[in-house]
Protein backbone atom coordinates (compact mmCIF):
# COMPACT_ATOMS: atom_id res chain seq x y z
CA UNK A 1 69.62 -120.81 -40.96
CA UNK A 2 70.12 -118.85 -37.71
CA UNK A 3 71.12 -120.64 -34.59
CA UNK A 4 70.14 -119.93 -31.02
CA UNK A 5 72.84 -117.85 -28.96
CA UNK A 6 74.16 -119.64 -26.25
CA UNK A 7 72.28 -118.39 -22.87
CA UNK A 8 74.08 -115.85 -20.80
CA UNK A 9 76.37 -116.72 -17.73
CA UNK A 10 74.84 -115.57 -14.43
CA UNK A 11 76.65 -111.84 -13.61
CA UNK A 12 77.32 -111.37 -17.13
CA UNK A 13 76.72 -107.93 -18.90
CA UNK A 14 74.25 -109.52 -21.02
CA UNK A 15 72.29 -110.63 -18.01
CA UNK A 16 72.33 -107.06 -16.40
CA UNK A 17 70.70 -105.85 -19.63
CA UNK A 18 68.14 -108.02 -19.39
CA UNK A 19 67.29 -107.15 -15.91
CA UNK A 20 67.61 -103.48 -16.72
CA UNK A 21 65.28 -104.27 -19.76
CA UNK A 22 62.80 -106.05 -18.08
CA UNK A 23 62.34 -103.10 -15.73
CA UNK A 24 61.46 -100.94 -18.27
CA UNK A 25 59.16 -103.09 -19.26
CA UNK A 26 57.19 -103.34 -16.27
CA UNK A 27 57.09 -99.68 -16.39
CA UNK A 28 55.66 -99.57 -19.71
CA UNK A 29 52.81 -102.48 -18.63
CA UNK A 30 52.27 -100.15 -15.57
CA UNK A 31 51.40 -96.92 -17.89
CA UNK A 32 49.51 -99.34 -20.04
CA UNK A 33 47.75 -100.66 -17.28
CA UNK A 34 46.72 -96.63 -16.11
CA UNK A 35 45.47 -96.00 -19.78
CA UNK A 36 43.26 -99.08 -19.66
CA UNK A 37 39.43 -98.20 -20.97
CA UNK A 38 38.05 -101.72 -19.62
CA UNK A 39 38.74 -101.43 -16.31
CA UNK A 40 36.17 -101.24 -13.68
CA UNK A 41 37.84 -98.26 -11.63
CA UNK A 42 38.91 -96.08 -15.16
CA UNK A 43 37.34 -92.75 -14.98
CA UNK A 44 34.62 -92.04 -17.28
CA UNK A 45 33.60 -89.46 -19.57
CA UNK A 46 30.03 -89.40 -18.26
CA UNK A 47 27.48 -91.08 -16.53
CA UNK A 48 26.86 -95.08 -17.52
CA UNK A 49 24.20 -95.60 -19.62
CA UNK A 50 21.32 -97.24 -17.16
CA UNK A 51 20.78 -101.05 -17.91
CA UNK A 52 17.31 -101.73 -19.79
CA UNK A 53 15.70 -105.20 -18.76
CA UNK A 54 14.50 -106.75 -22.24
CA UNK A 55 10.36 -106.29 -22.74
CA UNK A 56 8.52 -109.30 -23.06
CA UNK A 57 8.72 -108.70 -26.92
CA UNK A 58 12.19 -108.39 -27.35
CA UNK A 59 12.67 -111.47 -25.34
CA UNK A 60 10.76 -113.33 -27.29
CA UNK A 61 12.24 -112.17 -30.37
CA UNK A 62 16.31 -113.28 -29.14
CA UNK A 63 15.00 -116.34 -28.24
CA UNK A 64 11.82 -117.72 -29.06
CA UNK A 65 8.48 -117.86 -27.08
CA UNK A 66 9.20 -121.77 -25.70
CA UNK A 67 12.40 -120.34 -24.55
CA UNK A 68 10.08 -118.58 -21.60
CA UNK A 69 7.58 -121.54 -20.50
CA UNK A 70 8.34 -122.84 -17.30
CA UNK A 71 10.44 -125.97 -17.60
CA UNK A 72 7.69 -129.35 -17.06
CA UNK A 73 10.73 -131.01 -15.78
CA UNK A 74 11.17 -130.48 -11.94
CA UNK A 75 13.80 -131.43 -9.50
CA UNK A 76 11.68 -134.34 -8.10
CA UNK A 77 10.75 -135.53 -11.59
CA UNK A 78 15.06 -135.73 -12.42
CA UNK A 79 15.20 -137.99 -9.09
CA UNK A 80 12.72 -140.14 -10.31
CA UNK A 81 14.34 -140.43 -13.66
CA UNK A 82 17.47 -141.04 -11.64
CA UNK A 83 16.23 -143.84 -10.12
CA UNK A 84 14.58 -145.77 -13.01
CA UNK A 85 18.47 -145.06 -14.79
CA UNK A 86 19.28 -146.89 -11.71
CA UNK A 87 17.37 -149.78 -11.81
CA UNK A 88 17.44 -150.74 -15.17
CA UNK A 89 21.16 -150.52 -15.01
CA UNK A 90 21.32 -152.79 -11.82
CA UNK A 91 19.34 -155.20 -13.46
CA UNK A 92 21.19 -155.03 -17.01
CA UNK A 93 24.34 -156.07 -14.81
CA UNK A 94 22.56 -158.62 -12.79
CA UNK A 95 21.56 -160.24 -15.94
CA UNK A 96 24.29 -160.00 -18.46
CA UNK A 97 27.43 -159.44 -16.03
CA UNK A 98 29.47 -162.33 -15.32
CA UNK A 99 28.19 -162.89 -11.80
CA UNK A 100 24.58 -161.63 -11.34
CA UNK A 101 24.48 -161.36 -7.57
CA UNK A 102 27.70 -158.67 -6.92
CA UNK A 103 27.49 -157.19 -10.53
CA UNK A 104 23.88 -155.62 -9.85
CA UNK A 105 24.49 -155.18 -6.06
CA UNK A 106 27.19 -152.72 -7.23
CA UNK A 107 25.53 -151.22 -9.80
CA UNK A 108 22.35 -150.58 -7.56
CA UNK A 109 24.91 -149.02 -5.30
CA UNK A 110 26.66 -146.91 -7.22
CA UNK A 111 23.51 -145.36 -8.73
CA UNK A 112 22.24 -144.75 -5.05
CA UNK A 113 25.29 -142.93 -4.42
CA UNK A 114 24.25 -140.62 -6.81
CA UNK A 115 20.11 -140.62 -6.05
CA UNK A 116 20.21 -140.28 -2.35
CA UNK A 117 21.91 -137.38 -2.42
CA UNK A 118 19.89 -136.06 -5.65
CA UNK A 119 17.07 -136.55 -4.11
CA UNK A 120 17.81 -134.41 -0.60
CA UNK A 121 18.99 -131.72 -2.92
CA UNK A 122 15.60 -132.00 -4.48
CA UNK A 123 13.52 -131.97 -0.99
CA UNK A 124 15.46 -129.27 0.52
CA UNK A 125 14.57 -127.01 -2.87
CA UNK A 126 10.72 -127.91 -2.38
CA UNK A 127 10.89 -127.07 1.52
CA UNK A 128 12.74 -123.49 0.45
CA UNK A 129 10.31 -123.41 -2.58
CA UNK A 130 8.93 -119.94 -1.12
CA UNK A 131 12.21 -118.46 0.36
CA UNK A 132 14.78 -119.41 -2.42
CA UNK A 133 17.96 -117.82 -2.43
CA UNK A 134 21.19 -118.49 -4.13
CA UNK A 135 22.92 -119.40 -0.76
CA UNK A 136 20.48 -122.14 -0.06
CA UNK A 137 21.30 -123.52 -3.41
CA UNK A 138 24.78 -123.41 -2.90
CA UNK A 139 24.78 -124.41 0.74
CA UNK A 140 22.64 -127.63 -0.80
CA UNK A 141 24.95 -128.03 -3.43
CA UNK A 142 27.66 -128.49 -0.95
CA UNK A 143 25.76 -131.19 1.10
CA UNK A 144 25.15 -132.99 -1.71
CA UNK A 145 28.82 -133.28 -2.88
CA UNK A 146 29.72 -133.87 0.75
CA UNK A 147 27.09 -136.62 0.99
CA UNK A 148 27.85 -138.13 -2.07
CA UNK A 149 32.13 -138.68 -1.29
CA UNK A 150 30.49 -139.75 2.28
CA UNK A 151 28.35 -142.41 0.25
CA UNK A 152 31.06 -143.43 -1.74
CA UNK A 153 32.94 -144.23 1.07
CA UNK A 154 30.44 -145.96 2.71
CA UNK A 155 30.12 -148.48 0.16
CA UNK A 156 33.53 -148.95 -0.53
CA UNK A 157 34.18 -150.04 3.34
CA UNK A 158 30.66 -152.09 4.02
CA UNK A 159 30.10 -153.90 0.57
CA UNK A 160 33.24 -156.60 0.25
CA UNK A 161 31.77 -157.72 -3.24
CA UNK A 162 32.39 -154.44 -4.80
CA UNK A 163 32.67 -154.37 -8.66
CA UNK A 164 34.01 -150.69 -9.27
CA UNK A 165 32.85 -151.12 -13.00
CA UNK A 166 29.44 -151.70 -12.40
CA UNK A 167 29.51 -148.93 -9.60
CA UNK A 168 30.97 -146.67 -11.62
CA UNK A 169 29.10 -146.59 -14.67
CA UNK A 170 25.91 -146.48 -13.17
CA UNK A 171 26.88 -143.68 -10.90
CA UNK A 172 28.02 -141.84 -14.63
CA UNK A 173 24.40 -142.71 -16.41
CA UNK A 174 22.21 -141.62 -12.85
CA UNK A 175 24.68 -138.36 -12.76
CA UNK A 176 24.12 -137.71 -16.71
CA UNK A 177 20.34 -137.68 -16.27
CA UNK A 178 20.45 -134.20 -15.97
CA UNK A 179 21.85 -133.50 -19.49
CA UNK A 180 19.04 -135.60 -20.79
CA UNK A 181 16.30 -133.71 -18.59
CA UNK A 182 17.70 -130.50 -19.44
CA UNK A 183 17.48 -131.58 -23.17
CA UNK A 184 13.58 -132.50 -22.64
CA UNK A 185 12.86 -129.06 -20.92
C-alpha cells in the first residue's frame, strides 16, 4: 500500500517543477485548443451544409400529429385554473386548519401572490397577441417576478395574522398549475 508524499515546501525544487510543468501544460491545452473541430471560429473545409426546416411529413413522423395542434389550454384559461387552486386551498385551510379565520386568510393570500401577477402576464400576452416578440415575453416575465417579491412583501408587512404555512403551500400548488396545464395540452 502506497502512501501519499508529503506536499512540497514553498521555494522547493519540487515546487519549481511543478510550475515549470504546469506551463507546459497550458501550452499543450493552447495547441489543443487551435486544433479544435467544434469550435465556432475553426476553419472549414467547405461551405456548411444549409439548414432544412422539417416538411409537414417528417414532422409528423418525429413526433406525432397531436404533437402539432394548437394547445386548447391558453394563458387566461391557466389563471383561471390558478385561481380555483386558490380557492379550494383557502377554504381547505379555513376548514380543517387549527384556526379557520387566519389559516384561509393566508392561504387566500399566498395564492394571490401568485394569480395577480399570473394573470397580468396573461393580459399583457393577449394585448401583444398580434405583435409578439420574445422581448415582450421576457420584459413580462420580469414584471411578473418583480410583482410577485413586491406582493410577497406586501403581505408580509399589512397582514399581522400571517401563517407562512398556509401561504406558502398555496403559493406552491397555484405556481404548479402550470405543470398540470402543460400535462393537459
Amino acid at each position: 500500500m502506497a502512501t501519499d508524499p508529503k506536499p512540497p515546501r514553498a521555494g522547493s525544487n519540487t515546487d519549481r517543477t511543478e510550475r515549470t510543468s504546469g506551463r507546459q501544460a497550458d501550452e499543450w491545452d493552447r495547441d489543443a485548443w487551435d486544433r479544435d473541430d467544434w469550435r465556432d471560429d475553426a476553419s472549414d473545409d467547405g461551405p456548411a451544409a444549409p439548414i432544412q426546416p422539417l416538411s409537414h411529413d417528417d414532422a409528423v413522423s418525429l413526433f406525432g400529429e397531436r404533437a402539432l395542434r394548437p394547445s386548447r389550454m391558453t394563458p387566461g384559461k391557466v389563471v383561471l385554473a390558478q385561481v380555483a387552486v386558490t380557492l379550494l386551498s383557502a377554504i381547505g385551510w379555513a376548514v380543517f386548519g387549527p384556526e379557520a379565520g387566519p389559516y384561509g386568510w393566508s392561504a387566500l393570500f399566498g395564492g394571490a401572490v401568485c394569480c395577480v401577477p399570473s394573470a397580468f402576464f396573461a393580459f399583457r400576452l393577449w394585448l401583444a397577441r398580434d405583435r409578439a416578440s420574445i422581448g415582450g415575453l421576457v420584459v413580462g416575465e420580469a414584471i411578473k417576478v418583480m410583482a410577485t417579491v413586491a406582493l410577497f412583501v406586501l403581505v408580509v408587512v399589512l397582514y399581522r395574522d400571517l401563517r407562512w404555512v398556509p401561504m406558502l403551500v398555496t403559493f406552491l400548488l397555484a405556481l404548479k398549475t402550470y405543470w398540470v396545464a402543460l400535462a393537459i395540452r
